[in-house]
Protein backbone atom coordinates (compact mmCIF):
# COMPACT_ATOMS: atom_id res chain seq x y z
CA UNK A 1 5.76 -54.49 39.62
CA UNK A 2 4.50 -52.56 42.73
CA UNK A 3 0.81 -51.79 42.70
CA UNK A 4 2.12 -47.81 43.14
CA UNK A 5 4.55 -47.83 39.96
CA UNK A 6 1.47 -49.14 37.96
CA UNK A 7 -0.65 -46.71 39.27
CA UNK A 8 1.83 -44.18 37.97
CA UNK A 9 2.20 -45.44 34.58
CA UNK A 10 -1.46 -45.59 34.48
CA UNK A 11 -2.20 -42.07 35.41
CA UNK A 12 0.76 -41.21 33.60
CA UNK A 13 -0.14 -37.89 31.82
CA UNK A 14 0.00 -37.83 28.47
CA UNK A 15 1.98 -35.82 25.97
CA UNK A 16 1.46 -32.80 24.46
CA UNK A 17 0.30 -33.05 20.92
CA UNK A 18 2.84 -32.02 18.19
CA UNK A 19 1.65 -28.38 17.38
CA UNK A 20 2.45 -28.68 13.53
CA UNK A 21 0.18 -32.01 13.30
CA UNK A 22 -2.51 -30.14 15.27
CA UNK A 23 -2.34 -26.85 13.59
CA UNK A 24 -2.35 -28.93 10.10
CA UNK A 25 -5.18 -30.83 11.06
CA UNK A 26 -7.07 -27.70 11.85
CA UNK A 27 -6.51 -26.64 8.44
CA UNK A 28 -7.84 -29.90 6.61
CA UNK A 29 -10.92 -29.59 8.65
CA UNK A 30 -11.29 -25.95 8.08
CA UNK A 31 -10.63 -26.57 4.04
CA UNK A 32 -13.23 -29.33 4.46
CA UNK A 33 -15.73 -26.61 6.64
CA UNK A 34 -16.08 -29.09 9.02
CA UNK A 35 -15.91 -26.73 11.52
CA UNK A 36 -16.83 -28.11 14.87
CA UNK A 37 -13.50 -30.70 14.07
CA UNK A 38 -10.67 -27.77 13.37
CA UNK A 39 -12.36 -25.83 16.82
CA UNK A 40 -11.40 -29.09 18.75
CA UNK A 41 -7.62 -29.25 17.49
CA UNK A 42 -7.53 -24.74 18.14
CA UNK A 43 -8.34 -25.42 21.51
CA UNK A 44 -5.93 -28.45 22.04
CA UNK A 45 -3.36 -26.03 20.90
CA UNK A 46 -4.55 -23.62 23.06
CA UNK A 47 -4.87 -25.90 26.03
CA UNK A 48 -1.39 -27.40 25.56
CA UNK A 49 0.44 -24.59 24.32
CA UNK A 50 -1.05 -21.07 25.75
CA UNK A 51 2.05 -19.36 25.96
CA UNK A 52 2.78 -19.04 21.86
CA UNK A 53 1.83 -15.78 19.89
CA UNK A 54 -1.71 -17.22 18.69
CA UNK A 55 -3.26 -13.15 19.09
CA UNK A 56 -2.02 -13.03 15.28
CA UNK A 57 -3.81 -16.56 14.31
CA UNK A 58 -7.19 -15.28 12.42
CA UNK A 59 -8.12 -18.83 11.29
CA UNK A 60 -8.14 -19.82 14.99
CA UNK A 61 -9.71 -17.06 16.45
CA UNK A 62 -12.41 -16.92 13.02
CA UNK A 63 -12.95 -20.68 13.86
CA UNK A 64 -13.25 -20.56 17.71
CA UNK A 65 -15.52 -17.27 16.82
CA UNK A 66 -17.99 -19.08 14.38
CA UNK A 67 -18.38 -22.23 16.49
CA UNK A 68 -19.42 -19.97 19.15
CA UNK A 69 -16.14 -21.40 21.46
CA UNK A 70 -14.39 -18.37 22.33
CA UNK A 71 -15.61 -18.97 25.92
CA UNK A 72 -13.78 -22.53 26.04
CA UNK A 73 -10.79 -20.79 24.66
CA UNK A 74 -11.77 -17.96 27.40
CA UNK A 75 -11.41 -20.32 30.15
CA UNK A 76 -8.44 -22.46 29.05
CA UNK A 77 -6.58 -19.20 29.07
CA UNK A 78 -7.92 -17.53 32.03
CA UNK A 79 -6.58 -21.01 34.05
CA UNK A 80 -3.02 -20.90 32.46
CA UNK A 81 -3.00 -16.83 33.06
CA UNK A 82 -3.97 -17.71 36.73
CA UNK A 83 -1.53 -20.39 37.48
CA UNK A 84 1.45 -18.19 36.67
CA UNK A 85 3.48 -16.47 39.79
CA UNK A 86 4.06 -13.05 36.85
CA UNK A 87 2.50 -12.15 34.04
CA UNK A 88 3.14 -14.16 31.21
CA UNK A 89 2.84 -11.76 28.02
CA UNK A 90 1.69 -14.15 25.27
CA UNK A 91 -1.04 -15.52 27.55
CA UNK A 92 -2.53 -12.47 28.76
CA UNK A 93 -2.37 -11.38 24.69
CA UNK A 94 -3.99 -14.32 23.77
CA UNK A 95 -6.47 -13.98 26.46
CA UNK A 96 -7.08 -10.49 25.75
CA UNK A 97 -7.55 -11.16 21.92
CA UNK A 98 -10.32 -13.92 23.12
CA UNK A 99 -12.00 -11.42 25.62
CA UNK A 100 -11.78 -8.25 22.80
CA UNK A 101 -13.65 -11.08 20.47
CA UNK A 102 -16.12 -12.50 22.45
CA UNK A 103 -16.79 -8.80 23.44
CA UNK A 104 -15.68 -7.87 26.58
CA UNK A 105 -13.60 -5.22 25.67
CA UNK A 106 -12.93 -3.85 29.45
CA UNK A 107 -11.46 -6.77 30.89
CA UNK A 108 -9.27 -7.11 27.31
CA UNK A 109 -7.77 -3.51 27.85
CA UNK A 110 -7.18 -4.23 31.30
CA UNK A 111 -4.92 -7.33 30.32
CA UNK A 112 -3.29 -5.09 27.70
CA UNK A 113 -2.03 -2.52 30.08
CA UNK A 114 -1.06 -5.42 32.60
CA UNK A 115 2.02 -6.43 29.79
CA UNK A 116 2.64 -2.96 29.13
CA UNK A 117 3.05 -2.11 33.06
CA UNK A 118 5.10 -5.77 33.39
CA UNK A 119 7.52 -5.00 30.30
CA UNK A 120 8.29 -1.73 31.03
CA UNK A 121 8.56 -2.53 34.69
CA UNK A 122 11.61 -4.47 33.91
CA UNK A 123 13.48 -1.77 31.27
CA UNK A 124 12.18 1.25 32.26
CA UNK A 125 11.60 0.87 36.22
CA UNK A 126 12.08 4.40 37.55
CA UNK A 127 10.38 5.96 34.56
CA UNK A 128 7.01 3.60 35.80
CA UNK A 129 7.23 4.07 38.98
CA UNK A 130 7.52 8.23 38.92
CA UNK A 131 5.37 8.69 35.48
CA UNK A 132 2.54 5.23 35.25
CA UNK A 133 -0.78 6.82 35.18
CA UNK A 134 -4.43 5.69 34.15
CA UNK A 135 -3.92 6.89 30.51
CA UNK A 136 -1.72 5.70 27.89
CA UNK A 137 -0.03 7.40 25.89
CA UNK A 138 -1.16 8.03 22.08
CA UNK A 139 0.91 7.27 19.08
CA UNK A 140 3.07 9.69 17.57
CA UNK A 141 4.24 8.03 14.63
CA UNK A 142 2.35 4.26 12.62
CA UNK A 143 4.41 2.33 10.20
CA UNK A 144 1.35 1.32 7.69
CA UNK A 145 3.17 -0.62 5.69
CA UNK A 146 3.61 -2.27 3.06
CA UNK A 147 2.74 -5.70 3.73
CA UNK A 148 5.75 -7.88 3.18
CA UNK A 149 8.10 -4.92 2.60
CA UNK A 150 10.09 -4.79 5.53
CA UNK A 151 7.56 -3.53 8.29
CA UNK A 152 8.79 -5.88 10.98
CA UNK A 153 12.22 -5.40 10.60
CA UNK A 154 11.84 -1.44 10.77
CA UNK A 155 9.49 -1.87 13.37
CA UNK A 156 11.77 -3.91 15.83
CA UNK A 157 14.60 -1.09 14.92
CA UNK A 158 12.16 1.09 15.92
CA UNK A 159 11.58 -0.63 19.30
CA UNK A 160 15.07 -0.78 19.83
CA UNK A 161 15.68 2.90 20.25
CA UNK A 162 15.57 3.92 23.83
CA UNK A 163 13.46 7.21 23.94
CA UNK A 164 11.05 4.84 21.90
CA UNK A 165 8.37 2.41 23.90
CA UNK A 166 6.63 0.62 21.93
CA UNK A 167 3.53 -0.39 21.80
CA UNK A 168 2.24 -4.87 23.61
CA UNK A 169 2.11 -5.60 19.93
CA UNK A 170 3.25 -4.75 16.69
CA UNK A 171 -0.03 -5.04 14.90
CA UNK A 172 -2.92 -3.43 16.07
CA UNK A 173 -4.76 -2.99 13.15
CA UNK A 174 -7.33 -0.51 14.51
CA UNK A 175 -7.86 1.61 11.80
CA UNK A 176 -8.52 -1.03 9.00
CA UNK A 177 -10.61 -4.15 10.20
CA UNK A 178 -10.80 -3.55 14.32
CA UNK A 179 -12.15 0.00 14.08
CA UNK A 180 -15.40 -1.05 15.77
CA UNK A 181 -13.48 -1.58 18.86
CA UNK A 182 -12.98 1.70 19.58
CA UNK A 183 -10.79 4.08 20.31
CA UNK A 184 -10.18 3.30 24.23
CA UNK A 185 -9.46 -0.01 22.85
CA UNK A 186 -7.10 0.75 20.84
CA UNK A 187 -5.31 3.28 22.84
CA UNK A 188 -5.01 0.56 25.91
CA UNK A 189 -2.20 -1.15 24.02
CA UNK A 190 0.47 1.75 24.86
CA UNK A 191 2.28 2.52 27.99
CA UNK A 192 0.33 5.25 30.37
CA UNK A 193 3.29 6.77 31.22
CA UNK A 194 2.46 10.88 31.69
CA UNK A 195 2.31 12.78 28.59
CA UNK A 196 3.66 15.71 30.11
CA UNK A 197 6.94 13.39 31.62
CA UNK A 198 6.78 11.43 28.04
CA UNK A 199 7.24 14.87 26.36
CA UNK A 200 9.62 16.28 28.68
CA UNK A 201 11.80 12.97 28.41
CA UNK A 202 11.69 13.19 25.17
CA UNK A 203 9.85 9.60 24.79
CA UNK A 204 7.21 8.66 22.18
CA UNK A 205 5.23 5.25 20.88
CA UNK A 206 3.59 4.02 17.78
CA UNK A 207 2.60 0.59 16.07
CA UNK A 208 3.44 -1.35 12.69
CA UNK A 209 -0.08 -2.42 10.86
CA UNK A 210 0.58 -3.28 6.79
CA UNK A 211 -3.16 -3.41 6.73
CA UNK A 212 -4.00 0.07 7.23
CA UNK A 213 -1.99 0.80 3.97
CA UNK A 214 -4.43 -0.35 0.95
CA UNK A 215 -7.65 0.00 3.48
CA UNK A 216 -10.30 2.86 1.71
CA UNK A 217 -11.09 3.80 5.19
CA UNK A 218 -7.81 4.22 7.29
CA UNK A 219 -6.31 7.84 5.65
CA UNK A 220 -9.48 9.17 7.17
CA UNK A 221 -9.95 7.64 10.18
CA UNK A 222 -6.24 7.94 11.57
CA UNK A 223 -6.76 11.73 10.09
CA UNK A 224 -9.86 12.25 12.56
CA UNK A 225 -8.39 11.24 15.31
CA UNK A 226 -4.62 11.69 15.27
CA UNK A 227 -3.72 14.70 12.72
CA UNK A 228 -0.49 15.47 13.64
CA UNK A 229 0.58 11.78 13.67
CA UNK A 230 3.72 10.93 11.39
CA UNK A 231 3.80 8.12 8.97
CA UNK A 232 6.45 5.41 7.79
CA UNK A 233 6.14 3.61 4.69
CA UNK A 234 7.80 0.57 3.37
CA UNK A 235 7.99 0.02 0.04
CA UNK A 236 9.77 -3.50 -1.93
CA UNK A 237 9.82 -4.18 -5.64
CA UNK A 238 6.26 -4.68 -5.98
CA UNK A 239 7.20 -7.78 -8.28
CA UNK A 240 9.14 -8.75 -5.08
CA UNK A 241 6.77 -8.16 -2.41
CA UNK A 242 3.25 -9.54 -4.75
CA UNK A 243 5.18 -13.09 -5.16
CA UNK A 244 6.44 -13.07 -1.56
CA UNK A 245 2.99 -11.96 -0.09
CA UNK A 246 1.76 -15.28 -2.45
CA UNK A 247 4.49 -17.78 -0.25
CA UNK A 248 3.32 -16.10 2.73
CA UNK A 249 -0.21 -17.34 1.98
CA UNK A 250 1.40 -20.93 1.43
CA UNK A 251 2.77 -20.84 4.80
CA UNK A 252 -0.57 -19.70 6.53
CA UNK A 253 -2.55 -22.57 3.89
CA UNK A 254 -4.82 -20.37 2.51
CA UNK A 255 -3.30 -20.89 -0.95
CA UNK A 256 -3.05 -24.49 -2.71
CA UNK A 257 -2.28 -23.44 -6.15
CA UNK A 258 1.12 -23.10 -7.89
CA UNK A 259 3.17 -19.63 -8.06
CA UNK A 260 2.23 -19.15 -11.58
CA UNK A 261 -1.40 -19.85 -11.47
CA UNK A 262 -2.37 -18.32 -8.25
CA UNK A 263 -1.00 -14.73 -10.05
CA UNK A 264 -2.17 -15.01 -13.91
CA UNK A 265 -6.12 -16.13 -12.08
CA UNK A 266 -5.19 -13.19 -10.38
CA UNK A 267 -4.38 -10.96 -13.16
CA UNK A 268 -7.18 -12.06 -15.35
CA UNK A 269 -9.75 -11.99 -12.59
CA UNK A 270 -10.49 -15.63 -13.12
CA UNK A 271 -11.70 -16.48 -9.97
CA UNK A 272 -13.18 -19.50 -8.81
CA UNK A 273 -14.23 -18.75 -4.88
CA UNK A 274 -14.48 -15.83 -2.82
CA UNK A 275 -11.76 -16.80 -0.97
CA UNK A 276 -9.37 -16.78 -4.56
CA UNK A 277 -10.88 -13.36 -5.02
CA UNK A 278 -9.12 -12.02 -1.93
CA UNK A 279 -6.10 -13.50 -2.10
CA UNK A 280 -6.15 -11.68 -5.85
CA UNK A 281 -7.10 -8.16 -3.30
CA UNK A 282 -4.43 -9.34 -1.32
CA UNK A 283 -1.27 -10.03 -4.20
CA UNK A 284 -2.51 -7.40 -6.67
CA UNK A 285 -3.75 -3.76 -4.87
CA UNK A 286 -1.36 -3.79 -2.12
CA UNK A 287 1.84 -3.68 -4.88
CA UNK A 288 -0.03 -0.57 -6.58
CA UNK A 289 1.70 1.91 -4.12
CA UNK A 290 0.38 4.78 -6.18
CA UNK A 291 -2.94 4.19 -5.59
CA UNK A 292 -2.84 3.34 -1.73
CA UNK A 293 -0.69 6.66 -1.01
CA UNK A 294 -2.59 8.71 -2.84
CA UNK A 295 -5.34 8.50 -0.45
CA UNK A 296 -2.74 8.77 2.35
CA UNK A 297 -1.11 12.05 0.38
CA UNK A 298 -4.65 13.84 0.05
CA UNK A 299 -5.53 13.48 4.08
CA UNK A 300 -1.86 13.80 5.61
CA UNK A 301 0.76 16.89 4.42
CA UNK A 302 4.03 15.27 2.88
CA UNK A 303 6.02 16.05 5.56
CA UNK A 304 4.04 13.49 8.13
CA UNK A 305 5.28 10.49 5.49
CA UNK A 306 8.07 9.12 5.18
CA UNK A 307 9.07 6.68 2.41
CA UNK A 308 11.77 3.91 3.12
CA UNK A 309 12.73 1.63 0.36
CA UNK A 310 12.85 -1.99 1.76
CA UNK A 311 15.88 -3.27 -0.27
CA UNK A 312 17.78 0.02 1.35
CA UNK A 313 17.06 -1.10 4.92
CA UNK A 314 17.91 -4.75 4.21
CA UNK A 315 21.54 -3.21 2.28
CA UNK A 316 22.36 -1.14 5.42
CA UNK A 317 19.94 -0.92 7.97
CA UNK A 318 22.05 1.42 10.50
CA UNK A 319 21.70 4.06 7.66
CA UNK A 320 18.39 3.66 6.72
CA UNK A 321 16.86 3.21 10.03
CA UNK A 322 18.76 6.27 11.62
CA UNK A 323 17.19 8.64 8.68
CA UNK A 324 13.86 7.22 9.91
CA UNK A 325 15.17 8.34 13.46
CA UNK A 326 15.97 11.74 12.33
CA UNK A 327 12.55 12.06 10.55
CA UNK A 328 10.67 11.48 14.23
CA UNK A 329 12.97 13.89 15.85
CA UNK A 330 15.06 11.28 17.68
CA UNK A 331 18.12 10.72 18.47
CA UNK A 332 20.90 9.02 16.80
CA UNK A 333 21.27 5.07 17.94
CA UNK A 334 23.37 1.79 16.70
CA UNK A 335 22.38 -1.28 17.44
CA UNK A 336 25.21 -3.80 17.69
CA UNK A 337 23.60 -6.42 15.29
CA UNK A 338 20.42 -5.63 12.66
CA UNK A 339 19.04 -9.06 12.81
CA UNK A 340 16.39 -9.89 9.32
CA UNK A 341 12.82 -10.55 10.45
CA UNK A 342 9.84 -12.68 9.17
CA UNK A 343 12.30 -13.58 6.20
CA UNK A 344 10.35 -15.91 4.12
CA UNK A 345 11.91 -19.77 2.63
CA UNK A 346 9.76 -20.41 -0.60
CA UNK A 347 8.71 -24.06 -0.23
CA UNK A 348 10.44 -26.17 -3.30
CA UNK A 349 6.90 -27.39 -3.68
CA UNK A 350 5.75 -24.06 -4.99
CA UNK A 351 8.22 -23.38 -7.23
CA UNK A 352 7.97 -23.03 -11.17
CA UNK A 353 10.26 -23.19 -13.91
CA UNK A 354 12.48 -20.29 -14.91
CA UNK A 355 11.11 -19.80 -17.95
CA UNK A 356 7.49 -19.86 -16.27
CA UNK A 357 8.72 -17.47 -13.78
CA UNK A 358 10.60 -15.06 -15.86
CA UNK A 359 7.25 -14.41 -17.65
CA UNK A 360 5.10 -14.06 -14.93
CA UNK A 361 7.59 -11.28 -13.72
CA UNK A 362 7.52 -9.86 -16.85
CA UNK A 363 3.69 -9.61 -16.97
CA UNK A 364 3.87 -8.63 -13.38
CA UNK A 365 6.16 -5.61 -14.55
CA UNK A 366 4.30 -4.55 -17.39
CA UNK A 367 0.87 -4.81 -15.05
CA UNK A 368 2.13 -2.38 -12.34
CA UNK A 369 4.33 0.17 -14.68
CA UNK A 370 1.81 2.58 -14.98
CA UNK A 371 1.00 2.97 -10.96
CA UNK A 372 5.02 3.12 -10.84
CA UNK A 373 4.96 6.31 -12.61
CA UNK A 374 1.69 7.69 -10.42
CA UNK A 375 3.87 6.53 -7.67
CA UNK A 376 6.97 8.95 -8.14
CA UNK A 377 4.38 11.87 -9.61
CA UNK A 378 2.98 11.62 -5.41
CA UNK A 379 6.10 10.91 -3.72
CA UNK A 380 8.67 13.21 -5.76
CA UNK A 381 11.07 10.56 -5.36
CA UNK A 382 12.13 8.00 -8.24
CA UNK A 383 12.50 4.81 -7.49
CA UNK A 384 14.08 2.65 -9.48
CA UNK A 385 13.34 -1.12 -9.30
């Protein structure tokens, strides 16, 4: 063999490790707090893969965060961002999630704006070019939820309309856990197109956060700052939506036990670690709709929120989504398909016998009946699951 063809297979680059084995091997070591081992295989991922959606990845960013690596994952993505002829949105997101992180909130928002200016460039070029200024726009309507009820799918209807521009990503969630921010921060992730041209044109923005809707805090703070803002909620069977918000914790491995023990631990309050005790947060108060509008009902009038039953949207979505149109004052618009979103594929490891099932529905029933009724009492509306 020529000395040059084995100086090529010897400098041969090597390739790319498989993302699943990396991202599951960052889990083990997380599970095992060995720390220092899953910040290696995050920044692998990030080195080999910048370009995927890893701004919505809070075990990454909480590992690269506590290992004090966030400048590592800084610099991977700064080089990536750099050696790109355009602006490549999922690396500039995932560089400004580092920068917001590590603190340096200025150079975040100006990354932010950069994919705003870049996506709207391409759908909405005249509109930049006569109406981009230094300020973006503020929202005029939040979808806050619920969490597994929908969100995404009436979100990306949303997006679809064209007097609507959306905001760089779906899921800000500013006014629940990212409030310390502040509010320039938060703003920076619309398009500054004029207000006065925006309102003229008829144009308006807004975000999807299912976090805001069970936070203590958000009613208030969105109230403080925003009070003419209108409101979309989501609501699923909360049977439904508590055992599909359990499979989405399976996907994400933060939850190892079955179906039907994760939820009776949960309903008895038999917790074993602080991190069981969440998840219970997490399964448990978000289905008790009653109880999370009625501190979004004693800040906001009624006629700033609109309720949406999931199961309606998913049955006919043209219908459902243009009443949600007609609530924000827009226009009516089709789209030619209505594509399902984030639908979820319970693992057959998870599953449980009929039997088991069928009662932990039925205890699942019984345990939110009573915020049910509080529910219709706030709403005016019956809804019948």
């Amino acid at each position: 063999m020529p000395i040059w063809e084995s100086l090529k297979t010897l400098f041969k680059p090597s390739p790319p490790p498989d993302l699943e084995t990396e991202l599951e091997s960052a889990a083990v070591y997380q599970a095992a707090a060995d720390l220092d081992a899953a910040a290696q295989a995050y920044l692998r991922v990030l080195n080999h893969y910048p370009n995927q959606g890893w701004w919505y990845n809070t075990a990454l960013w909480t590992v690269l965060e506590q290992t004090e690596q966030l400048h590592k994952a800084i610099a991977i993505l700064t080089r990536s961002h750099q050696q790109s002829d355009s602006v490549q949105a999922s690396i500039a997101l995932n560089l400004a999630e580092a920068l917001t992180r590590q603190g340096e909130y200025e150079a975040a928002m100006t990354h932010y704006q950069s994919v705003s200016y870049a996506k709207f460039s391409q759908s909405y070029q005249q509109l930049v070019e006569t109406a981009w200024t230094e300020t973006p726009l503020s929202p005029q309507f939040i979808i806050i939820g619920a969490a597994k009820s929908g969100t995404s799918a009436l979100y990306s209807y949303l997006a679809s309309h064209p007097k609507v521009l959306p905001a760089v990503v779906k899921e800000i969630n500013f006014w629940s856990s990212r409030f310390h921010y502040g509010l320039p921060w938060y703003q920076a992730h619309f398009p500054a197109i004029s207000e006065a041209i925006a309102l003229e044109q008829g144009f308006m923005t807004g975000e999807a956060s299912p976090s805001y809707f069970a936070h203590p805090e958000a009613p208030k703070r969105l109230k403080q700052a925003y009070p003419n803002i209108r409101l979309i909620v989501s609501l699923r069977n909360p049977v439904d939506r508590t055992i599909s918000h359990y499979y989405d914790r399976v996907r994400r491995r933060q939850e190892t036990r079955p179906l039907d023990q994760a939820i009776h631990e949960s309903l008895d309050s038999n917790y074993t670690t602080s991190e069981e005790e969440k998840l219970a947060q997490n399964y448990l108060q978000e289905s008790c709709y009653g109880a999370n509008l009625k501190g979004w009902y004693s800040q906001f009038a009624s006629e700033q929120i609109y309720v949406v039953k999931s199961e309606d949207l998913l049955a006919n979505p043209g219908a459902t989504s243009q009443g949600v149109f007609e609530y924000l004052g827009l226009p009516n618009h089709q789209l030619h398909q209505y594509r399902n979103y984030n639908v979820g594929h319970y693992p057959n490891s998870s599953a449980i016998a009929p039997d088991a099932e069928r009662q932990l529905r039925v205890r699942l029933q019984e345990y939110f009946r009573e915020d049910l009724d509080q529910l219709q009492d706030i709403i005016g509306q019956v809804l019948t699951w």
